[in-house]
PDB file of N, CA and C in Angstrom:
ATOM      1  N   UNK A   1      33.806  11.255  -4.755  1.00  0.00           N
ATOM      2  CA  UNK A   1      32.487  11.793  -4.450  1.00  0.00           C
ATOM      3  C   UNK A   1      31.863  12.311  -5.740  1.00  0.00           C
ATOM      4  N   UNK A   2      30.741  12.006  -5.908  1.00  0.00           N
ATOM      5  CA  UNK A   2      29.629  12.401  -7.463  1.00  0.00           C
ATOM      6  C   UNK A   2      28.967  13.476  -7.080  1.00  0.00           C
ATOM      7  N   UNK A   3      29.115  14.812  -7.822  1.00  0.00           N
ATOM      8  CA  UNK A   3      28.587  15.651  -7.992  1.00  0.00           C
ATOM      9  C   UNK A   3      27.323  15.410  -8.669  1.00  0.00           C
ATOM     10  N   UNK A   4      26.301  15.972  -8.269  1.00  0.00           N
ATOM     11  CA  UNK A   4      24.994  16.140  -8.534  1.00  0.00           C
ATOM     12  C   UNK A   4      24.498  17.273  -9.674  1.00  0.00           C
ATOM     13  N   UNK A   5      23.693  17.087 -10.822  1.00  0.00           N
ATOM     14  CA  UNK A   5      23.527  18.186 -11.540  1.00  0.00           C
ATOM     15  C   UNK A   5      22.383  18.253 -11.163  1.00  0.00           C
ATOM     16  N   UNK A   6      21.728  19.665 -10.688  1.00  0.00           N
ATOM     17  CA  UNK A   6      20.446  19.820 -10.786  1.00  0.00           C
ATOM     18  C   UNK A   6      19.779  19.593 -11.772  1.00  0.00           C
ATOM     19  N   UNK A   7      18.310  19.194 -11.299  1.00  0.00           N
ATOM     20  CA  UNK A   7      17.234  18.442 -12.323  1.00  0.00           C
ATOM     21  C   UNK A   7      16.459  19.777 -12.549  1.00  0.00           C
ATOM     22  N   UNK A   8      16.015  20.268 -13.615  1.00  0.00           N
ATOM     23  CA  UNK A   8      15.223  21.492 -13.882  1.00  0.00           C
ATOM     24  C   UNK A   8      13.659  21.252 -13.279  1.00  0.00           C
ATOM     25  N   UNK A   9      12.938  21.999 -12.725  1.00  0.00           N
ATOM     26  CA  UNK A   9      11.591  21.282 -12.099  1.00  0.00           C
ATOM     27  C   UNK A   9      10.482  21.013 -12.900  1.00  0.00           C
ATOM     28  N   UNK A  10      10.858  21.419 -14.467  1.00  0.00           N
ATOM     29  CA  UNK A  10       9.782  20.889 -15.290  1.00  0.00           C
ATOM     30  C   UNK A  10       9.703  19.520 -15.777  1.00  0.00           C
ATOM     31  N   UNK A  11      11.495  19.516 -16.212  1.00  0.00           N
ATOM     32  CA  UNK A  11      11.628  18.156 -16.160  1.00  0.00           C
ATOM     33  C   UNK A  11      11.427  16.893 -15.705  1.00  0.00           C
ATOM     34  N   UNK A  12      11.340  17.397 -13.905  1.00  0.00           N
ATOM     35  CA  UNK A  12      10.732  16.809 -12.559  1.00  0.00           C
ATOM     36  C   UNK A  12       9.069  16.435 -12.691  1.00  0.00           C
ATOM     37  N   UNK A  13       8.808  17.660 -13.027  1.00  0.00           N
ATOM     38  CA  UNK A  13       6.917  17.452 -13.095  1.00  0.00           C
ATOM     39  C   UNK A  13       6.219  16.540 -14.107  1.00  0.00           C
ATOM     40  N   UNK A  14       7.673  16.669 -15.752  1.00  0.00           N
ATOM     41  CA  UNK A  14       7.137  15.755 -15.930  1.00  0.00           C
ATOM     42  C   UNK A  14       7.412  14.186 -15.948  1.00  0.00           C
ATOM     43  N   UNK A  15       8.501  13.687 -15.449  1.00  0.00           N
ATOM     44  CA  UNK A  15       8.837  12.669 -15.108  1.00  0.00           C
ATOM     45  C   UNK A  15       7.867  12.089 -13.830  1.00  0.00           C
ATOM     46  N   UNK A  16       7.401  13.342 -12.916  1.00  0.00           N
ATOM     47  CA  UNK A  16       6.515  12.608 -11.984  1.00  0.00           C
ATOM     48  C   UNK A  16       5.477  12.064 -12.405  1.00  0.00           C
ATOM     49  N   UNK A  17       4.640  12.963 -13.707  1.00  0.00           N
ATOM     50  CA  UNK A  17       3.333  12.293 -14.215  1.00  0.00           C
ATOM     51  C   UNK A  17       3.318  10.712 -14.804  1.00  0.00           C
ATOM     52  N   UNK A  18       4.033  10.776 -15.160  1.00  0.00           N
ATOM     53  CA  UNK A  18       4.753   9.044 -16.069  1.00  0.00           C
ATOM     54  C   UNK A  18       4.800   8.482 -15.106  1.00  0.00           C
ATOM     55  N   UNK A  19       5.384   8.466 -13.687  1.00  0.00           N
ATOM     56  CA  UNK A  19       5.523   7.096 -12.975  1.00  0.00           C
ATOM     57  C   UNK A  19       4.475   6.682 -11.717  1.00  0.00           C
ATOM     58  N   UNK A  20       4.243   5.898 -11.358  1.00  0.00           N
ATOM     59  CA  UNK A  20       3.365   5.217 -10.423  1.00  0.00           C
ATOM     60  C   UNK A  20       3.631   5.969  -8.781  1.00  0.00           C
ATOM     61  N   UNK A  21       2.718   6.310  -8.301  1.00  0.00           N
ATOM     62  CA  UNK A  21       2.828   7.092  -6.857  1.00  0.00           C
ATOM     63  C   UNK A  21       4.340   6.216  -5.862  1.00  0.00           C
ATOM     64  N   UNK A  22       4.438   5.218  -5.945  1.00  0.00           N
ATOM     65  CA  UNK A  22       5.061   4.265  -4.950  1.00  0.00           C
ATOM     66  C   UNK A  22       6.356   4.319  -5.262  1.00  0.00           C
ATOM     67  N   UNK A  23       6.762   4.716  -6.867  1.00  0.00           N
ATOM     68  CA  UNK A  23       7.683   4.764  -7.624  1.00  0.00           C
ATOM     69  C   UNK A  23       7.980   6.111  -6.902  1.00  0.00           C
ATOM     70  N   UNK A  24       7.421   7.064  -7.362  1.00  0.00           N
ATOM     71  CA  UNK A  24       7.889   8.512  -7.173  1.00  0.00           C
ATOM     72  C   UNK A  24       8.172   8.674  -5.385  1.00  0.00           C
ATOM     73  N   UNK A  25       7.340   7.804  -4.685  1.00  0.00           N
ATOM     74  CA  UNK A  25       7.941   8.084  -2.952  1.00  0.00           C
ATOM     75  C   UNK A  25       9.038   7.164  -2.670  1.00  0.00           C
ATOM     76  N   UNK A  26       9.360   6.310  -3.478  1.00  0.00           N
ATOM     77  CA  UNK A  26      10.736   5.634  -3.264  1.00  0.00           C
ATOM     78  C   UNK A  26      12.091   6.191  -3.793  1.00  0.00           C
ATOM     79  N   UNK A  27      11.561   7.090  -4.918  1.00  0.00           N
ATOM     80  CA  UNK A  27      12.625   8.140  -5.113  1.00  0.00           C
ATOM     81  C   UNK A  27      13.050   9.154  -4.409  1.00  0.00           C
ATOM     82  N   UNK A  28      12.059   9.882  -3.748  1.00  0.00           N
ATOM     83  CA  UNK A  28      11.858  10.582  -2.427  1.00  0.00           C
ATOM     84  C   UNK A  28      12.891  10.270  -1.505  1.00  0.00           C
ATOM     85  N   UNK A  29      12.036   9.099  -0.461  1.00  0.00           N
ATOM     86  CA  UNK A  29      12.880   8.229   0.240  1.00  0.00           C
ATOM     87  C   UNK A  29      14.357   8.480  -0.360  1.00  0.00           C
ATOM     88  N   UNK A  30      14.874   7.885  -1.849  1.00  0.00           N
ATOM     89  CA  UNK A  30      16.082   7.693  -1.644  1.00  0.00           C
ATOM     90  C   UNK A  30      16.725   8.984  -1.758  1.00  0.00           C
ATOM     91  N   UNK A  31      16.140   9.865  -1.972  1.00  0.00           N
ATOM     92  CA  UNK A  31      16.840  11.120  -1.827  1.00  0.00           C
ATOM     93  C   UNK A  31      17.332  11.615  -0.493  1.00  0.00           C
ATOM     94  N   UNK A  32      16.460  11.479   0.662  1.00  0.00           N
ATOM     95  CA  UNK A  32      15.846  12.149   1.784  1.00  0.00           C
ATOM     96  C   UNK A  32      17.139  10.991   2.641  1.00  0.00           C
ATOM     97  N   UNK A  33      17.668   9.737   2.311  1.00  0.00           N
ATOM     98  CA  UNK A  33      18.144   9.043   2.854  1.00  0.00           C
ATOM     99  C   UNK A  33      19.893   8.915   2.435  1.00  0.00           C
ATOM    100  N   UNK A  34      20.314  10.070   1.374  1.00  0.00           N
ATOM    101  CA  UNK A  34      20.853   9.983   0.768  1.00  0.00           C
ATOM    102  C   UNK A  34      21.450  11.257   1.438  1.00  0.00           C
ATOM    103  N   UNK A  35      20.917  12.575   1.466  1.00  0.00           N
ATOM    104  CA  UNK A  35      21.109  13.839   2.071  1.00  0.00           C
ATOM    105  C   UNK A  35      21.954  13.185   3.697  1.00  0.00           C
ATOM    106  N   UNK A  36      20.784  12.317   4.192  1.00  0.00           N
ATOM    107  CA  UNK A  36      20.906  12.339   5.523  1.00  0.00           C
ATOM    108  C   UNK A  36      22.276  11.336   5.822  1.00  0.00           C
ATOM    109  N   UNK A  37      22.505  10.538   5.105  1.00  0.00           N
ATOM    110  CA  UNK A  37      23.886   9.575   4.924  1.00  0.00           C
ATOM    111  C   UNK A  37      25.393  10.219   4.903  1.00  0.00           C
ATOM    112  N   UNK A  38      25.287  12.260   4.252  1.00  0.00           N
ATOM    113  CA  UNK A  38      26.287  12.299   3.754  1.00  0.00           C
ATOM    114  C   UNK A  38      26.836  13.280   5.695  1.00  0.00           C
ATOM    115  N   UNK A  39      25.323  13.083   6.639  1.00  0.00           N
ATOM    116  CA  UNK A  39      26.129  13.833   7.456  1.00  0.00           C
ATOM    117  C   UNK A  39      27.092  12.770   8.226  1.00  0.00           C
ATOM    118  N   UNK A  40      28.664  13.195   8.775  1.00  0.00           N
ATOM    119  CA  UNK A  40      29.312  12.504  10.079  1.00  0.00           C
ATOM    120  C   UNK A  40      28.672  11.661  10.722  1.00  0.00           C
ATOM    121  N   UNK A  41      28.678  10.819  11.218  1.00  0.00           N
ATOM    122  CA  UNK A  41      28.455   9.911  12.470  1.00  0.00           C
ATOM    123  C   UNK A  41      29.717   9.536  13.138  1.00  0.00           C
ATOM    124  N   UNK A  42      29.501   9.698  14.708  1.00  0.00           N
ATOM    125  CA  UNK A  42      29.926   9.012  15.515  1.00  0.00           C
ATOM    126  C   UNK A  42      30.320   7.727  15.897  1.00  0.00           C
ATOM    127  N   UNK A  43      31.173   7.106  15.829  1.00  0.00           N
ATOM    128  CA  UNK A  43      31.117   5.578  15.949  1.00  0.00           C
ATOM    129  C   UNK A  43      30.940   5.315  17.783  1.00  0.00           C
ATOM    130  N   UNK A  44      31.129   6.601  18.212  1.00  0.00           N
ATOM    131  CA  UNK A  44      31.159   6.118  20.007  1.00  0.00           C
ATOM    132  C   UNK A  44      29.475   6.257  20.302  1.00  0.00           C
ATOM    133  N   UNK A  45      28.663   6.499  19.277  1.00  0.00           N
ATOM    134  CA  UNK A  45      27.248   6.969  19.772  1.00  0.00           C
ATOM    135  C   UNK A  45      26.736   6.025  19.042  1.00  0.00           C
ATOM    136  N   UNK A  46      25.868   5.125  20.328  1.00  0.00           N
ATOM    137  CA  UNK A  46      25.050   3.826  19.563  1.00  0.00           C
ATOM    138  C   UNK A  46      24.114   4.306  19.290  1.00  0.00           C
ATOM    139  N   UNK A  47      22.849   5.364  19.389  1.00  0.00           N
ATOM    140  CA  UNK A  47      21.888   5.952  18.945  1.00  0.00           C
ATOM    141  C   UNK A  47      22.325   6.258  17.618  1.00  0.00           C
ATOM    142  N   UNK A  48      23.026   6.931  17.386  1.00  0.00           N
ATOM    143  CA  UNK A  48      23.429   7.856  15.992  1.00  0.00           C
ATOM    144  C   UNK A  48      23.855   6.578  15.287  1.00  0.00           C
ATOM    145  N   UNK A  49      24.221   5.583  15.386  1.00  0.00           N
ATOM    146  CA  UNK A  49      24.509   4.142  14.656  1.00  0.00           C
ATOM    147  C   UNK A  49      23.446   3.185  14.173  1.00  0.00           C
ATOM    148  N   UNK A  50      22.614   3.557  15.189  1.00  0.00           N
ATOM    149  CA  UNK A  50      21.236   2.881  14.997  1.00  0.00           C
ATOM    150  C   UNK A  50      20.253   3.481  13.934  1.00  0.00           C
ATOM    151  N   UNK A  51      20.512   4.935  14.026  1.00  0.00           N
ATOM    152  CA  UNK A  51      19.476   5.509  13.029  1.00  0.00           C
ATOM    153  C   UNK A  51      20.479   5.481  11.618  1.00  0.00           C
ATOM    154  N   UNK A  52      22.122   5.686  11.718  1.00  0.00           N
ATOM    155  CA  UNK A  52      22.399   5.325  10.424  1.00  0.00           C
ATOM    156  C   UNK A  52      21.565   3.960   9.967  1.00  0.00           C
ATOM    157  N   UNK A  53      21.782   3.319  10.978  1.00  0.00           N
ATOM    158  CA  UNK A  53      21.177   1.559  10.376  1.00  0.00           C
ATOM    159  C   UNK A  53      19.911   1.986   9.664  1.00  0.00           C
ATOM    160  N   UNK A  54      18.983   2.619  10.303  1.00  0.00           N
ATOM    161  CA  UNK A  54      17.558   2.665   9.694  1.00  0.00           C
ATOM    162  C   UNK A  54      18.053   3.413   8.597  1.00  0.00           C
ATOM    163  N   UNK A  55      18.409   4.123   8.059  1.00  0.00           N
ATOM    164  CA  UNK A  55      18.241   5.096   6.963  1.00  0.00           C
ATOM    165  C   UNK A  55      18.976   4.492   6.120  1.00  0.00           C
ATOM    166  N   UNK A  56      19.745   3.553   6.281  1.00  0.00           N
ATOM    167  CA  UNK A  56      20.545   2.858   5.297  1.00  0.00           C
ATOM    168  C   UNK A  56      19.742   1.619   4.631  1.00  0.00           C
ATOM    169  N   UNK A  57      18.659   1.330   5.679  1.00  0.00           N
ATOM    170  CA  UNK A  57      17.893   0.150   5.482  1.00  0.00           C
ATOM    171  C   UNK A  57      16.903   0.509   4.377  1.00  0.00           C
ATOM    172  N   UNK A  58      16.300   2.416   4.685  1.00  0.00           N
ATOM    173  CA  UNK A  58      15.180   2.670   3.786  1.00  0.00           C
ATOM    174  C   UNK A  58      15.909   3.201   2.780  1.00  0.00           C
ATOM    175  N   UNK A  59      17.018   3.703   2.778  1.00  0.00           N
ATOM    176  CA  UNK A  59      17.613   3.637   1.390  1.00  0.00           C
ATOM    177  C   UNK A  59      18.022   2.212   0.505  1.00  0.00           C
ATOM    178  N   UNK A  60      18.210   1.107   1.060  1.00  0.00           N
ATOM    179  CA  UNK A  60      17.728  -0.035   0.406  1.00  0.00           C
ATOM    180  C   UNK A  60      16.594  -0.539  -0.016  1.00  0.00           C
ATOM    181  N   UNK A  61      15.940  -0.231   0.459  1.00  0.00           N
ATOM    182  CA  UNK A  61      14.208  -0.451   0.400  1.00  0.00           C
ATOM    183  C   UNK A  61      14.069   0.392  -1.385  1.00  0.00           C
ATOM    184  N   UNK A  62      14.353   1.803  -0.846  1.00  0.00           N
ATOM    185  CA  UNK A  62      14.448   2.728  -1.972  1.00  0.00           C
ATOM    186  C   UNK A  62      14.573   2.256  -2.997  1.00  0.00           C
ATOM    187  N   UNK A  63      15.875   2.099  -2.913  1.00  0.00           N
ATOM    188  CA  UNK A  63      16.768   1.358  -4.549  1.00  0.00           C
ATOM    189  C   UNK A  63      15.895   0.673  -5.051  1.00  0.00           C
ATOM    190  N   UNK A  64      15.839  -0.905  -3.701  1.00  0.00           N
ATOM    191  CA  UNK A  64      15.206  -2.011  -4.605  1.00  0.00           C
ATOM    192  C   UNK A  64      14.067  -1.647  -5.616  1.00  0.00           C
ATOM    193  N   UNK A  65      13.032  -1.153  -4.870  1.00  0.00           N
ATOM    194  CA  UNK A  65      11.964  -0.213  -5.921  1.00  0.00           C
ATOM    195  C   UNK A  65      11.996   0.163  -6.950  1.00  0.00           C
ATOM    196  N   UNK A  66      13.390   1.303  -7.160  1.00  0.00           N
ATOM    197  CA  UNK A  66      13.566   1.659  -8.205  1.00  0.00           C
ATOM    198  C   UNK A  66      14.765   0.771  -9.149  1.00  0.00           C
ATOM    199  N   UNK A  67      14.944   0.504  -8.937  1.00  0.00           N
ATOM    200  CA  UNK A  67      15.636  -1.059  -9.387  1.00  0.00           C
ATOM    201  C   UNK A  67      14.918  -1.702 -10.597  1.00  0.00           C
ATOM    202  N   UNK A  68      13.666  -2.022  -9.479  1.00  0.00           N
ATOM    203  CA  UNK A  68      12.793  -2.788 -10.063  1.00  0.00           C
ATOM    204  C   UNK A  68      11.852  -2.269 -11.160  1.00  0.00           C
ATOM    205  N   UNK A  69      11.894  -0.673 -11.550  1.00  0.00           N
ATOM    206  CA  UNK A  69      10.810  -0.372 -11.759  1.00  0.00           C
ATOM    207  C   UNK A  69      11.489  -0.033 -13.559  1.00  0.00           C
ATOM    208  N   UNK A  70      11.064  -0.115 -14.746  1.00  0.00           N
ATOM    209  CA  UNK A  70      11.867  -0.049 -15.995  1.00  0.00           C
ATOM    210  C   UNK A  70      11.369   1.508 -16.048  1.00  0.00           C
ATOM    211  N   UNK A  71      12.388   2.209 -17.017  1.00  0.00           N
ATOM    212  CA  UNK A  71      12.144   3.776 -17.057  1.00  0.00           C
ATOM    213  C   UNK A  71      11.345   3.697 -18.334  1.00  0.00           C
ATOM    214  N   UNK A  72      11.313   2.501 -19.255  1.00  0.00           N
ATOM    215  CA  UNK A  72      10.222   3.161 -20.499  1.00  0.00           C
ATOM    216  C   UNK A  72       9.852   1.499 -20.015  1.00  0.00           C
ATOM    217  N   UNK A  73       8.304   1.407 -19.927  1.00  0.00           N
ATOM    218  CA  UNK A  73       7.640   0.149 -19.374  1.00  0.00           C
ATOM    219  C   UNK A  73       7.328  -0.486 -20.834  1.00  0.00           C
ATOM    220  N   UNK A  74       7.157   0.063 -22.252  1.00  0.00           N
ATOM    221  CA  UNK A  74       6.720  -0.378 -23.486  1.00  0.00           C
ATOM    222  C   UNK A  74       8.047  -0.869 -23.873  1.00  0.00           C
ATOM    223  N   UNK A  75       9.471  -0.659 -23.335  1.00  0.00           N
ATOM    224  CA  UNK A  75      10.537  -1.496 -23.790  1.00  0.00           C
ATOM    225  C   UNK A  75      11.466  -2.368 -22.664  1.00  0.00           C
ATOM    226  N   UNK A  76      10.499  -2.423 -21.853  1.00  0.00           N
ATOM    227  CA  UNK A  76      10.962  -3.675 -20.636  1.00  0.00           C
ATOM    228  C   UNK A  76      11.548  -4.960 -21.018  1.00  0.00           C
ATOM    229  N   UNK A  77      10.595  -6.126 -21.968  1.00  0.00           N
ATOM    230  CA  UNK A  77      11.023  -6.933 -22.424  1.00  0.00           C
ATOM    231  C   UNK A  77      11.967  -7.173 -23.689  1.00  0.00           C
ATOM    232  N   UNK A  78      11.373  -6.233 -24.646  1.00  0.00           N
ATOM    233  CA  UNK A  78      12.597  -6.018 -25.720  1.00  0.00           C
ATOM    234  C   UNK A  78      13.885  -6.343 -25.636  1.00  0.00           C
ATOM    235  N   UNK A  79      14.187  -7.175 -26.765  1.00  0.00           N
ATOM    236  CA  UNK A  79      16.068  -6.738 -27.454  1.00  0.00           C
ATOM    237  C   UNK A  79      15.995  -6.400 -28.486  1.00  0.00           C
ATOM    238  N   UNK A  80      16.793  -5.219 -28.215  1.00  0.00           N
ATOM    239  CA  UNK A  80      17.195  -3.963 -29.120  1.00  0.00           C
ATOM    240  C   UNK A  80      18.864  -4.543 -29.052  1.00  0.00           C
ATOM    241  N   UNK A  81      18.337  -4.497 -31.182  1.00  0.00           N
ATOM    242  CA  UNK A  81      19.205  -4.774 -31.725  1.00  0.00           C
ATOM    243  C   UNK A  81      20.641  -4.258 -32.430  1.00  0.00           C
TER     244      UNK A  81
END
């Protein structure tokens, strides 16, 4: 299990200004889907299986996004030598 270091909230504010709105709610998302993943589930409860399914789905969604998205956009294509 990966321990988490807290992010300082300035650091936060300014990493939010730099990235694109869609960017910053897919990080959200994967947070919010990430919290909610680490509670128990039931395997005898098909409801509680079903919403793991969804939250596992928008935490894929999540990723892909940020996946996709380069953290410095002026060295996307570059090789660094």
């Amino acid at each position: 299990m990966s321990v988490r270091i807290p992010t300082p909230d300035a650091v936060r504010l300014f990493s939010a200004r730099q990235l694109p709105e869609h960017v910053m709610q897919a990080a959200a998302d994967a947070d919010r889907a990430e919290e909610w993943l680490q509670i128990p589930c039931s395997l005898s409860r098909p409801a509680q299986l079903a919403t793991r399914e969804r939250v596992l789905a928008d935490w894929h969604r999540a990723d892909k996004t940020l996946a996709a998205t380069p953290l410095r956009p002026e060295q996307a294509t570059e090789v660094l030598s």
